[in-house]
PDB file of N, CA and C in Angstrom:
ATOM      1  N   UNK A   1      -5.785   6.995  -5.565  1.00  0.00           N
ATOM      2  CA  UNK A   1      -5.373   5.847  -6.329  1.00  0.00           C
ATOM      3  C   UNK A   1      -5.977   4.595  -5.697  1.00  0.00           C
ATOM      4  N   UNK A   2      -6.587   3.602  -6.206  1.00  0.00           N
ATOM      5  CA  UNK A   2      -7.593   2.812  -5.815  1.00  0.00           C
ATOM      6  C   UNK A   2      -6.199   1.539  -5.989  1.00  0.00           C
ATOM      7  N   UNK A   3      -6.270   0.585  -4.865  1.00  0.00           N
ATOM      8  CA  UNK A   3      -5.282  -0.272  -4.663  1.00  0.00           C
ATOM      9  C   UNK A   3      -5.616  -1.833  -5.624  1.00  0.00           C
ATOM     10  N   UNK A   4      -4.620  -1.953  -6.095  1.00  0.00           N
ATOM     11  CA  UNK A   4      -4.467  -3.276  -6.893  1.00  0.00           C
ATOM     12  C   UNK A   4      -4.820  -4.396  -5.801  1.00  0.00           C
ATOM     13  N   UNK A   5      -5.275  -5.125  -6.619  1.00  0.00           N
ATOM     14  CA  UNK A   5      -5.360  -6.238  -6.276  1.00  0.00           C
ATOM     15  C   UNK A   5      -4.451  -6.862  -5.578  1.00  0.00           C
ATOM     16  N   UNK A   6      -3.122  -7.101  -5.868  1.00  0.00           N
ATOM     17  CA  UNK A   6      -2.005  -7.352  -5.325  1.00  0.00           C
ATOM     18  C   UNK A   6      -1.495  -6.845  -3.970  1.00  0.00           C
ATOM     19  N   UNK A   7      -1.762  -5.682  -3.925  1.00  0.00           N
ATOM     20  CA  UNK A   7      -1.931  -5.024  -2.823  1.00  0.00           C
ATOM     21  C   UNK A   7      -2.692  -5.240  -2.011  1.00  0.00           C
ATOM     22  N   UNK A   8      -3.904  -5.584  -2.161  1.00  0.00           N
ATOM     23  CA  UNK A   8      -4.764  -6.058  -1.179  1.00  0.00           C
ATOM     24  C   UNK A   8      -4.624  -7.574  -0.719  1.00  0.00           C
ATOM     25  N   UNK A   9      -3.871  -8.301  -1.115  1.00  0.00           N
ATOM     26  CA  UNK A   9      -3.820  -9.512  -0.916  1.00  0.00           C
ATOM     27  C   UNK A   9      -2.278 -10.103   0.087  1.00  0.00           C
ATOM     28  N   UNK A  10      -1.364  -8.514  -0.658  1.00  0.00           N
ATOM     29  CA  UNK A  10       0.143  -8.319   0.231  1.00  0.00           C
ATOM     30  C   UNK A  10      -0.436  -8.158   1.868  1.00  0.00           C
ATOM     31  N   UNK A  11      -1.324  -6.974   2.032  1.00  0.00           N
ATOM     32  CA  UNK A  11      -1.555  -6.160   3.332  1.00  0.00           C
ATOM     33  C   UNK A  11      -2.392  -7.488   3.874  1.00  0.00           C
ATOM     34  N   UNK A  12      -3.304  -8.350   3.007  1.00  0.00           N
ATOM     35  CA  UNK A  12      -4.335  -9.516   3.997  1.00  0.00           C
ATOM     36  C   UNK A  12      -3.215 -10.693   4.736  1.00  0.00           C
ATOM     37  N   UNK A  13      -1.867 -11.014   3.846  1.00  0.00           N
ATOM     38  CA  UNK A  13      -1.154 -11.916   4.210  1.00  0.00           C
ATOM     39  C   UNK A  13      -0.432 -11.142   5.527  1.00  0.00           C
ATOM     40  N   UNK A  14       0.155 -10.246   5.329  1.00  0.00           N
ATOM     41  CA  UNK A  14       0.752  -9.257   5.978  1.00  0.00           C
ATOM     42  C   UNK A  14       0.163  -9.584   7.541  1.00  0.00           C
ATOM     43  N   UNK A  15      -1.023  -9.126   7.314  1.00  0.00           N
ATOM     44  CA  UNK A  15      -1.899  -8.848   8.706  1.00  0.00           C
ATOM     45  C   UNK A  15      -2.244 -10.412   9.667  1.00  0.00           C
ATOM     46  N   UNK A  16      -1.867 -11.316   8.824  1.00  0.00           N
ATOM     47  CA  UNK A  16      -2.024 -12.773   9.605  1.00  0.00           C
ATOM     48  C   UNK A  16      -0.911 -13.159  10.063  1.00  0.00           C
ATOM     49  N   UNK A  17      -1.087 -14.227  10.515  1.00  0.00           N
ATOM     50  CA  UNK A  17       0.104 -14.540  12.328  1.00  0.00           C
ATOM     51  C   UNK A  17       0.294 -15.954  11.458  1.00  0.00           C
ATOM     52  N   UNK A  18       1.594 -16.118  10.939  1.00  0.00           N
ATOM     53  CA  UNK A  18       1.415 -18.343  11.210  1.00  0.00           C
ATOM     54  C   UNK A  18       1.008 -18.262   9.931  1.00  0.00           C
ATOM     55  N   UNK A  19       0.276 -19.304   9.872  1.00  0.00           N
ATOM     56  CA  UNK A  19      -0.247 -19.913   7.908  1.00  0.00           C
ATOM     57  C   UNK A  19      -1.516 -18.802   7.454  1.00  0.00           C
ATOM     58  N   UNK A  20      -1.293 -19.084   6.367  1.00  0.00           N
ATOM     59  CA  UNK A  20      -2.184 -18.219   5.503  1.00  0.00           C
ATOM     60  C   UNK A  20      -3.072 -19.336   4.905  1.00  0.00           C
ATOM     61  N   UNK A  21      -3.835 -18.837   4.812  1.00  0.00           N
ATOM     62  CA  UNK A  21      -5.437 -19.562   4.400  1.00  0.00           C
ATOM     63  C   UNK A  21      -6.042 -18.444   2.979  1.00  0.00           C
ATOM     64  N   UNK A  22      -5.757 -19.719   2.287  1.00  0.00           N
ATOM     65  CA  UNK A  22      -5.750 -19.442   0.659  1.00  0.00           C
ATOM     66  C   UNK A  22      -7.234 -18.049   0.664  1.00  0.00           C
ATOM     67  N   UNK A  23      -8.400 -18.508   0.745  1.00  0.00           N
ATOM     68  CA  UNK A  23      -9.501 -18.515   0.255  1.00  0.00           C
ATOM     69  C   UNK A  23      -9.744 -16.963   1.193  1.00  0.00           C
ATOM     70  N   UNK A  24      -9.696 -16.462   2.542  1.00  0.00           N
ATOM     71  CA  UNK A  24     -10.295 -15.543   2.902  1.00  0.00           C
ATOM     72  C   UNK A  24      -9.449 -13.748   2.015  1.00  0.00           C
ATOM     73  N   UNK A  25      -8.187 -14.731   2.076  1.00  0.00           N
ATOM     74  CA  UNK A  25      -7.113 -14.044   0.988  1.00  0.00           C
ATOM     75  C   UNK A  25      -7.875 -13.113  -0.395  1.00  0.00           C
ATOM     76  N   UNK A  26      -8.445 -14.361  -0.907  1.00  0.00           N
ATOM     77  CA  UNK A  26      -8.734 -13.875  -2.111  1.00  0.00           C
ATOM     78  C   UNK A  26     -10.049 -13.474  -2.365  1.00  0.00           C
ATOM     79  N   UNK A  27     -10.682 -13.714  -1.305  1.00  0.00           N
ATOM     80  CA  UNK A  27     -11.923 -12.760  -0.972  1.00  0.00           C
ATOM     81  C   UNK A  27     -12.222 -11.313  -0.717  1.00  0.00           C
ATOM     82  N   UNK A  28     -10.870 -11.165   0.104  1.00  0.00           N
ATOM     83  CA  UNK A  28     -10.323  -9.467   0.174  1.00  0.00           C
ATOM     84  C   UNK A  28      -9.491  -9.022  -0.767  1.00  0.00           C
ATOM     85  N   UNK A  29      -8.873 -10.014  -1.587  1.00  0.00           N
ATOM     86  CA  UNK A  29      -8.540  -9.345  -2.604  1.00  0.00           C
ATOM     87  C   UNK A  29      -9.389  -8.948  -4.314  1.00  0.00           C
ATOM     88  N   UNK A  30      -9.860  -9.930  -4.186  1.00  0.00           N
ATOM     89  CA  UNK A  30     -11.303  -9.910  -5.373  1.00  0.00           C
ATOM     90  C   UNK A  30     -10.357 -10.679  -5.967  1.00  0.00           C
ATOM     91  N   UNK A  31      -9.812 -11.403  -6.238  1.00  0.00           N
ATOM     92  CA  UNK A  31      -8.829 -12.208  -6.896  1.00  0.00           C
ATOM     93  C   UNK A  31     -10.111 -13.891  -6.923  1.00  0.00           C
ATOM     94  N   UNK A  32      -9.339 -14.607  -8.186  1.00  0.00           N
ATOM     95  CA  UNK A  32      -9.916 -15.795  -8.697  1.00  0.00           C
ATOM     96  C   UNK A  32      -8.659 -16.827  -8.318  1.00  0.00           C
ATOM     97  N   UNK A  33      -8.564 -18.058  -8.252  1.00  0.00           N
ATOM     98  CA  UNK A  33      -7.537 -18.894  -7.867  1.00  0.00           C
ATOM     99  C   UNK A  33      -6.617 -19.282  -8.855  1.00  0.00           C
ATOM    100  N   UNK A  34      -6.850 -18.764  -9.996  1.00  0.00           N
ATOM    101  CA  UNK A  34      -6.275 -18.612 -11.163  1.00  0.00           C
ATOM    102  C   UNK A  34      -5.573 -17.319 -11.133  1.00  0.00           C
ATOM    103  N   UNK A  35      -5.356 -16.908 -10.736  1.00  0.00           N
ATOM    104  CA  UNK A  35      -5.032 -14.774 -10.775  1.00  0.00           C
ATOM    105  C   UNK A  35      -4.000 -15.417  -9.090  1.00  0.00           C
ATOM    106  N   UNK A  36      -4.045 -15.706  -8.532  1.00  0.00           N
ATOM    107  CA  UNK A  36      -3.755 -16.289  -7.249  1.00  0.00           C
ATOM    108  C   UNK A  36      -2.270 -17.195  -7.559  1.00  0.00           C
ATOM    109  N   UNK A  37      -2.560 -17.962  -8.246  1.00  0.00           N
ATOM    110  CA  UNK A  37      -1.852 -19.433  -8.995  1.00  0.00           C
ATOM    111  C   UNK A  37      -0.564 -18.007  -9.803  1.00  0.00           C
ATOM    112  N   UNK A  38      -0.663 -17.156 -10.793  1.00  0.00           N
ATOM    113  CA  UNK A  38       0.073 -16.673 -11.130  1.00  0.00           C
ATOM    114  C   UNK A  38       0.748 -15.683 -10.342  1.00  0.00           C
ATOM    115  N   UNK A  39       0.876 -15.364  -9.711  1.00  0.00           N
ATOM    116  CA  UNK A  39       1.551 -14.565  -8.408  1.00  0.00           C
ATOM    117  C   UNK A  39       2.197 -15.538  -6.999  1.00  0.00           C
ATOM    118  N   UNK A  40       1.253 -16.586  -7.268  1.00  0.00           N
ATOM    119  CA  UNK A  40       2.023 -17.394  -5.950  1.00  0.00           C
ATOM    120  C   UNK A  40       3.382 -17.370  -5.183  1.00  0.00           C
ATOM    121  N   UNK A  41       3.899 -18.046  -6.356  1.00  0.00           N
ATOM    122  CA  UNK A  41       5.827 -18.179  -6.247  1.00  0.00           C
ATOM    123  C   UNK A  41       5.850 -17.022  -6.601  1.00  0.00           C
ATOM    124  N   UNK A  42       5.940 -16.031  -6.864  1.00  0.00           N
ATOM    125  CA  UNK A  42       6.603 -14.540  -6.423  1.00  0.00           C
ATOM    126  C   UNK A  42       6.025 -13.643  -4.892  1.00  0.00           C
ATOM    127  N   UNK A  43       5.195 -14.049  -4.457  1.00  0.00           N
ATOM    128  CA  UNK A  43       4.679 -13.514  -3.160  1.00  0.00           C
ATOM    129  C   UNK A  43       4.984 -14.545  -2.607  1.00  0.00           C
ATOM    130  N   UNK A  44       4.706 -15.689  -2.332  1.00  0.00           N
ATOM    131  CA  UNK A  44       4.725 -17.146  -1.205  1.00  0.00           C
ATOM    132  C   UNK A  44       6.046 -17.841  -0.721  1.00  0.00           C
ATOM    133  N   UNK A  45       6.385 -17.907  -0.226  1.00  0.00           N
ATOM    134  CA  UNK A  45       7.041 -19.156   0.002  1.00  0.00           C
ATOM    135  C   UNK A  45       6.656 -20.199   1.145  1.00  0.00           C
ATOM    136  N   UNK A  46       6.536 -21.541   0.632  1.00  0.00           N
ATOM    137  CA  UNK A  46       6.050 -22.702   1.835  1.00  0.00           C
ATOM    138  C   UNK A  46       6.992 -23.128   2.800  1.00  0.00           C
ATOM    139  N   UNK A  47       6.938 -22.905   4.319  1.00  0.00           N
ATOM    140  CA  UNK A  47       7.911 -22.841   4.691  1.00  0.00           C
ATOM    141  C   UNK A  47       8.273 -24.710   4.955  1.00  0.00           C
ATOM    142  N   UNK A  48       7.675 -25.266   4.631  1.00  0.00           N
ATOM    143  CA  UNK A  48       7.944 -26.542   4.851  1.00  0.00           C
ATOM    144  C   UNK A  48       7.834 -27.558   3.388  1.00  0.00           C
ATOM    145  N   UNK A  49       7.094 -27.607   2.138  1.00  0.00           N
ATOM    146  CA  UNK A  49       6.872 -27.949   1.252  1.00  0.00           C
ATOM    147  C   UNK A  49       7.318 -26.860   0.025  1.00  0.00           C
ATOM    148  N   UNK A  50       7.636 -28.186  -0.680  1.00  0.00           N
ATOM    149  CA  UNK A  50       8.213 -27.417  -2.198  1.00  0.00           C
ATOM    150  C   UNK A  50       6.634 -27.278  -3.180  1.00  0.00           C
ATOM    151  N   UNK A  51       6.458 -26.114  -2.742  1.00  0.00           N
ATOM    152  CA  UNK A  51       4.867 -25.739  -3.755  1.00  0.00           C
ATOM    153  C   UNK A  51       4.179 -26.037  -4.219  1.00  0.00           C
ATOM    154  N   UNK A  52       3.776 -27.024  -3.535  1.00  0.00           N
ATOM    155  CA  UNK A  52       2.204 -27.988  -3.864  1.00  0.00           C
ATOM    156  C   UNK A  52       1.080 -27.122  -4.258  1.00  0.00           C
ATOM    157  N   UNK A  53       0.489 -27.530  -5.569  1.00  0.00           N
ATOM    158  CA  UNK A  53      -0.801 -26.423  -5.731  1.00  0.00           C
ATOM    159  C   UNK A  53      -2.123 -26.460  -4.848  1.00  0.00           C
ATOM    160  N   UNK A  54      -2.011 -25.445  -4.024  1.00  0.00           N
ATOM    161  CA  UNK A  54      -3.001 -25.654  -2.711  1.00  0.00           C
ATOM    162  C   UNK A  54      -4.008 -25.328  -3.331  1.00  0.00           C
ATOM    163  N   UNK A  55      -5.781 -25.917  -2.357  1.00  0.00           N
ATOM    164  CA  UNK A  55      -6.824 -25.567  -3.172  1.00  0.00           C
ATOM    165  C   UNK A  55      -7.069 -24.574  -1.749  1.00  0.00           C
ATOM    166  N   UNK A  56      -8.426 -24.422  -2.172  1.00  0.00           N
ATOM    167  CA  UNK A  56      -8.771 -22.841  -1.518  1.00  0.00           C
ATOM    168  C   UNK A  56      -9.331 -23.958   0.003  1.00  0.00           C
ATOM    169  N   UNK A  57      -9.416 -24.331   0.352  1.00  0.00           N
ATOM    170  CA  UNK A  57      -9.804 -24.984   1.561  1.00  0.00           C
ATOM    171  C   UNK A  57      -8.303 -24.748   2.681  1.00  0.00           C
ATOM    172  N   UNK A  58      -7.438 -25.128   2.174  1.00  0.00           N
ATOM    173  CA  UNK A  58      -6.089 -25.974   2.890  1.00  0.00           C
ATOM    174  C   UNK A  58      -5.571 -24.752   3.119  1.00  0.00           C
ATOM    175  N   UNK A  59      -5.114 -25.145   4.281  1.00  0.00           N
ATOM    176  CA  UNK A  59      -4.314 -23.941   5.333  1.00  0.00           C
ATOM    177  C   UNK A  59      -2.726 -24.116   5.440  1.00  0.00           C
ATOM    178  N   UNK A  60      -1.402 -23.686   4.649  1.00  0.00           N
ATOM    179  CA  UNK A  60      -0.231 -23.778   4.751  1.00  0.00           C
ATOM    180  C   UNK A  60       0.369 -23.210   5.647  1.00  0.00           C
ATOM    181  N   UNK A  61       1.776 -23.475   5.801  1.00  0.00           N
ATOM    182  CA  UNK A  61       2.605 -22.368   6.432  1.00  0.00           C
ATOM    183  C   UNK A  61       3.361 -21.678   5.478  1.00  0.00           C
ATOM    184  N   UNK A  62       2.691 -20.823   5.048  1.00  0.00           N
ATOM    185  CA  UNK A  62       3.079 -19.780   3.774  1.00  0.00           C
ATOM    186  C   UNK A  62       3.950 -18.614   4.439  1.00  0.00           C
ATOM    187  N   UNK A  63       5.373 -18.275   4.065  1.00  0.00           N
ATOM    188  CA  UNK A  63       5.908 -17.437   4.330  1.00  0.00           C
ATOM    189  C   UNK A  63       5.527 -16.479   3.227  1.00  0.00           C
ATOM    190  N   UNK A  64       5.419 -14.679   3.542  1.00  0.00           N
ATOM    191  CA  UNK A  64       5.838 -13.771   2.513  1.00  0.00           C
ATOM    192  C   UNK A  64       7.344 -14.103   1.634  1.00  0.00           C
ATOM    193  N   UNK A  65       7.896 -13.909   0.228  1.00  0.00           N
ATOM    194  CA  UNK A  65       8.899 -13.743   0.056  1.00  0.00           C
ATOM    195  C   UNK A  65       9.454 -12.177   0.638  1.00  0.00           C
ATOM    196  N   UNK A  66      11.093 -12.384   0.916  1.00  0.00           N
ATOM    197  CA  UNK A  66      11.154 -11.255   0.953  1.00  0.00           C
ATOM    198  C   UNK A  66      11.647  -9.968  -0.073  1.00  0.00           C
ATOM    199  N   UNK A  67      11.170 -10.783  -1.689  1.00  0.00           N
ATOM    200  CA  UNK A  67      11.224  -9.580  -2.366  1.00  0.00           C
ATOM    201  C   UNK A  67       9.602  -9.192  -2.128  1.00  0.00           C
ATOM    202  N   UNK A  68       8.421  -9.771  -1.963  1.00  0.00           N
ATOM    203  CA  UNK A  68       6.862  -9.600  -2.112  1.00  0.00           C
ATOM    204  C   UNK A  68       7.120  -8.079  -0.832  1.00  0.00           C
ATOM    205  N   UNK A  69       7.903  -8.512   0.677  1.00  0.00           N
ATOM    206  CA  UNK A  69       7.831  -7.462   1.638  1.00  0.00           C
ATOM    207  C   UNK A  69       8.524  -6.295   1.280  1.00  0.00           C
ATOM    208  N   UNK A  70       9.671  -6.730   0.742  1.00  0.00           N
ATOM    209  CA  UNK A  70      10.188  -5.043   0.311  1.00  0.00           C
ATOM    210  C   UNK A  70       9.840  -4.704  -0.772  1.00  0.00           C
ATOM    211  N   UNK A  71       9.491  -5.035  -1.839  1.00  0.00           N
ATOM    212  CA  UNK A  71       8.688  -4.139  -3.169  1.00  0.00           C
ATOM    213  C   UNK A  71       6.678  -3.748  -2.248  1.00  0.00           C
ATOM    214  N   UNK A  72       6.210  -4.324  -1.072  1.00  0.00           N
ATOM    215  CA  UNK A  72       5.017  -3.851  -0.258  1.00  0.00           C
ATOM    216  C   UNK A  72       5.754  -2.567   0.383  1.00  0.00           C
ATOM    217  N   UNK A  73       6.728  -2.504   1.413  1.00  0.00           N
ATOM    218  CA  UNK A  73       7.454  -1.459   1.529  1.00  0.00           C
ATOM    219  C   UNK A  73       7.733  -0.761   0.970  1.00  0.00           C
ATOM    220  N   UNK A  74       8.082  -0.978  -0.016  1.00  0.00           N
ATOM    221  CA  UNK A  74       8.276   0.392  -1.112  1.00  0.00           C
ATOM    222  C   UNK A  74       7.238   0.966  -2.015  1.00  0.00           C
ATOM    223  N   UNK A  75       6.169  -0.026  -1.865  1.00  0.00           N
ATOM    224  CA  UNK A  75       4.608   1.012  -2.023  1.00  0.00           C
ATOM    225  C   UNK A  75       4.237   1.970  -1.255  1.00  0.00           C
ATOM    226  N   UNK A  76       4.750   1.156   0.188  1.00  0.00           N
ATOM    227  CA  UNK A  76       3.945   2.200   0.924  1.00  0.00           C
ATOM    228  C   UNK A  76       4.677   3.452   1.568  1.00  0.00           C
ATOM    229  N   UNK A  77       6.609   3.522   1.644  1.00  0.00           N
ATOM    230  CA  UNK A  77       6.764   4.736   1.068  1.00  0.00           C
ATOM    231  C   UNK A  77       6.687   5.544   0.157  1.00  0.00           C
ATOM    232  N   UNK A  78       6.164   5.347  -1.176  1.00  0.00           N
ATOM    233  CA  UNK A  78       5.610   5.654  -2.165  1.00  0.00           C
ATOM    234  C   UNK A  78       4.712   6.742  -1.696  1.00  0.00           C
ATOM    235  N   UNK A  79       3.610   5.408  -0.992  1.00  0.00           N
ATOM    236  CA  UNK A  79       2.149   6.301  -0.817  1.00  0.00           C
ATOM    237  C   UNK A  79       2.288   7.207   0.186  1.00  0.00           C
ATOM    238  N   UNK A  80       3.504   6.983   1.195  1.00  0.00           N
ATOM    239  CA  UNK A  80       3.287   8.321   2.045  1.00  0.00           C
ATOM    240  C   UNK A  80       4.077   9.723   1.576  1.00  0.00           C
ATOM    241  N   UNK A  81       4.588   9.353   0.338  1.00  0.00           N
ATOM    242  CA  UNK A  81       5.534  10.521  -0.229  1.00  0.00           C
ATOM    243  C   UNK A  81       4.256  11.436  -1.229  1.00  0.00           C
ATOM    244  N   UNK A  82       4.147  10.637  -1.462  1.00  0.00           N
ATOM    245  CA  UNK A  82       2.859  11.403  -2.456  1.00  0.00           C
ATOM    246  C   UNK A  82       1.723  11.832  -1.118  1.00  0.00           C
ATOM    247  N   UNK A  83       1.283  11.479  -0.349  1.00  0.00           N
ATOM    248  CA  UNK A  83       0.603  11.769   1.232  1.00  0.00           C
ATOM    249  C   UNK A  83       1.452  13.457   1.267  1.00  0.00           C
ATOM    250  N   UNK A  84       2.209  13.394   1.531  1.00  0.00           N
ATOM    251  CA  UNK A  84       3.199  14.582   2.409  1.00  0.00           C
ATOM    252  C   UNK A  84       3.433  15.573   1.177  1.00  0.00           C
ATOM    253  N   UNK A  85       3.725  14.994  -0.055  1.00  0.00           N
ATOM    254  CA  UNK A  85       3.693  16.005  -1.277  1.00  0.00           C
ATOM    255  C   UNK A  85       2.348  16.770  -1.407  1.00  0.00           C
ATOM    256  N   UNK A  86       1.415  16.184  -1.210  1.00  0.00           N
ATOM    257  CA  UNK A  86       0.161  16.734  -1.502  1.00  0.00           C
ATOM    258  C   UNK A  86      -0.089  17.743  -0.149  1.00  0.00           C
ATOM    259  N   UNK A  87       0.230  16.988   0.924  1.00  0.00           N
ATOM    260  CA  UNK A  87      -0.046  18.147   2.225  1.00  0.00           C
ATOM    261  C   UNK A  87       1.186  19.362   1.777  1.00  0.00           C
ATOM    262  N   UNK A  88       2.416  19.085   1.506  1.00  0.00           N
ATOM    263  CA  UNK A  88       3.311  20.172   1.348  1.00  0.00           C
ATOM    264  C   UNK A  88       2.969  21.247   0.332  1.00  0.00           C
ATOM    265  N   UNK A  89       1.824  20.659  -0.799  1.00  0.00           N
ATOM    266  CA  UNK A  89       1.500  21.685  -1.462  1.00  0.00           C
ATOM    267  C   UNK A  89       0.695  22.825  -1.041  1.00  0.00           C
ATOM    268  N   UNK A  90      -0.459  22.351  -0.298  1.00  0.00           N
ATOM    269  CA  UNK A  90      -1.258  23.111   0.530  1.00  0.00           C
ATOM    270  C   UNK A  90      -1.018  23.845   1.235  1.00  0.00           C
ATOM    271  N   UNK A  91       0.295  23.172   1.868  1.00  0.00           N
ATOM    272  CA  UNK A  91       0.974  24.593   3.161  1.00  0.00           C
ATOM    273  C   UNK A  91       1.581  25.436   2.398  1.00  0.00           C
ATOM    274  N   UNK A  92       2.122  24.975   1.373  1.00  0.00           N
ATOM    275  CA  UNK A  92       2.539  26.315   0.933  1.00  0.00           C
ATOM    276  C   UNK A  92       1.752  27.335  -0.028  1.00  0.00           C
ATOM    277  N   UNK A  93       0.347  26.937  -0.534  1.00  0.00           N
ATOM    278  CA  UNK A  93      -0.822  27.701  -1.093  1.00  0.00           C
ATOM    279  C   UNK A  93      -0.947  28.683   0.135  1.00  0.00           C
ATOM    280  N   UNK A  94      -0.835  27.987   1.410  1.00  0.00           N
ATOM    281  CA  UNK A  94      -1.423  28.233   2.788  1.00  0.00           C
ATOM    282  C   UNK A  94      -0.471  29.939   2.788  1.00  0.00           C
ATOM    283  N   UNK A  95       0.633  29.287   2.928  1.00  0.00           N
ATOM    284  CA  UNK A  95       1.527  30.586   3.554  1.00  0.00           C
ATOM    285  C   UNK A  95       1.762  31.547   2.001  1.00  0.00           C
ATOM    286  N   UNK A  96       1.692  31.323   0.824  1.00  0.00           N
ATOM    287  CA  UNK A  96       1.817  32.420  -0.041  1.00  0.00           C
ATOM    288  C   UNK A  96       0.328  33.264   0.400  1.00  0.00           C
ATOM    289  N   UNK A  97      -0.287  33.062   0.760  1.00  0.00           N
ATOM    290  CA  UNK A  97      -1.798  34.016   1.037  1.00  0.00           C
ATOM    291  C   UNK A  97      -1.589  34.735   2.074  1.00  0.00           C
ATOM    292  N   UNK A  98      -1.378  33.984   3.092  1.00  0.00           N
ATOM    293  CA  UNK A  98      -0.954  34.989   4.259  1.00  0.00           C
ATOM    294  C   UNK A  98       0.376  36.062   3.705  1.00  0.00           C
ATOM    295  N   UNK A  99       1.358  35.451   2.721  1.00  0.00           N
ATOM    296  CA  UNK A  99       2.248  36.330   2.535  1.00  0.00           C
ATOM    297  C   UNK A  99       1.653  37.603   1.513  1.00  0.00           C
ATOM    298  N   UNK A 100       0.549  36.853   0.571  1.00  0.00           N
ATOM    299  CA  UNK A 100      -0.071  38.326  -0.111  1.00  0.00           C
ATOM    300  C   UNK A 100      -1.309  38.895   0.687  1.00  0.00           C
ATOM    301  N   UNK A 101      -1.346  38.596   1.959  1.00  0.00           N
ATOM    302  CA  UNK A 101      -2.333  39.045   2.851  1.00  0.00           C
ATOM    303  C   UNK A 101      -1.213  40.279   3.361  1.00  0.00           C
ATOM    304  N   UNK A 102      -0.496  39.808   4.037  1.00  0.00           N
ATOM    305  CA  UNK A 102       0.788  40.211   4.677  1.00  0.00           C
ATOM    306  C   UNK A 102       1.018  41.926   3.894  1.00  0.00           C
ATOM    307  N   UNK A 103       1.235  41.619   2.631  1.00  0.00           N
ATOM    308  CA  UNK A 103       2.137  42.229   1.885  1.00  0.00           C
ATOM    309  C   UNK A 103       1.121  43.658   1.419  1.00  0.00           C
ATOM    310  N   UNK A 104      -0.317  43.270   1.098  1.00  0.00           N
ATOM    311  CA  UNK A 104      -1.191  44.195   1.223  1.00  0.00           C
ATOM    312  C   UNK A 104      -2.014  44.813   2.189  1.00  0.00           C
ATOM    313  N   UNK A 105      -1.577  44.418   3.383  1.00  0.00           N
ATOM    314  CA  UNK A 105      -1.924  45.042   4.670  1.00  0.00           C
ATOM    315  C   UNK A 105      -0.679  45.980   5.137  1.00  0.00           C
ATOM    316  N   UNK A 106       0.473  45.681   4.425  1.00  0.00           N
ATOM    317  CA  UNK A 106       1.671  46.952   4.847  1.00  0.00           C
ATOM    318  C   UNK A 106       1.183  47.919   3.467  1.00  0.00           C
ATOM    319  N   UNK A 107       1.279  47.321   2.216  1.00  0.00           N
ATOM    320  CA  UNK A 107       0.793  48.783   1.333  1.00  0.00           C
ATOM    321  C   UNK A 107      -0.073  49.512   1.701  1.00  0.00           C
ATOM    322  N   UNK A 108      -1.290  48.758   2.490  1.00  0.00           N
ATOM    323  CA  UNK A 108      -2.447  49.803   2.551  1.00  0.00           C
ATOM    324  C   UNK A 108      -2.149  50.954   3.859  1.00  0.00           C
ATOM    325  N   UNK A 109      -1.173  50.158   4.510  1.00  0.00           N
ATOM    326  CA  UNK A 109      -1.032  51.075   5.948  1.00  0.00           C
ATOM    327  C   UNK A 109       0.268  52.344   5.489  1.00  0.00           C
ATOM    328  N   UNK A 110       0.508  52.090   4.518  1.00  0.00           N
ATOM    329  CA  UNK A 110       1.589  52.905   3.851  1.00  0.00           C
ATOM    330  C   UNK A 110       1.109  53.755   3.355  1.00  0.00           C
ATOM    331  N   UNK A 111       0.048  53.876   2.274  1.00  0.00           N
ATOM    332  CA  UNK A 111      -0.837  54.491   1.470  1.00  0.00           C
ATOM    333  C   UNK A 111      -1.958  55.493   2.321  1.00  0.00           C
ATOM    334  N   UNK A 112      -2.152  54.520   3.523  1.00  0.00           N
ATOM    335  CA  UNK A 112      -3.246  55.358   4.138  1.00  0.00           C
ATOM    336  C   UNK A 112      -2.524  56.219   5.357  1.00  0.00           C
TER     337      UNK A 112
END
């Protein structure tokens, strides 16, 4: 599953210390400042100013909201459930073979 946009822009804020800087943001996210502008106030909060429309130069002290961190959290148990579903399928392809490996190595020793 190839990650949204949104996602890539949660994990870039995520990964910075202190203010967020509009522009390297939306470079890793492939996002336009318009696409940016509509998500703002649901991902952002300014921890000092009431939401001045920043341009891509200016460096805030942008907090995550914390619905933006727990709906990111709950992607990414998501993605490790589907991770572990997909390995759990395999182990068990894994062990039905050995069990019809198993199962025709006692018939044949029975037979022979």
């Amino acid at each position: 599953m190839e990650k949204h946009q949104y996602i890539e822009l949660l994990e870039y804020a995520m990964s910075q210390k202190g203010s967020y800087h509009m522009e390297p943001g939306l470079v890793k996210a492939k996002m336009t400042e318009s696409e940016f502008q509509n998500v703002r106030d649901a991902f952002f909060v300014n921890a000092h100013i009431q939401a001045p429309p920043p341009n891509k130069s200016q460096v805030f002290n942008w907090r995550l909201s914390p619905e933006a961190v727990f709906g990111y959290l709950s992607y990414k148990q998501y993605e490790h459930a589907q991770k572990s579903s997909t390995q759990a399928f395999y182990i068990s392809i894994a062990s039905l073979c050995v069990a019809v490996l198993t199962l025709a190595v006692t018939v044949a020793s029975i037979w022979l």
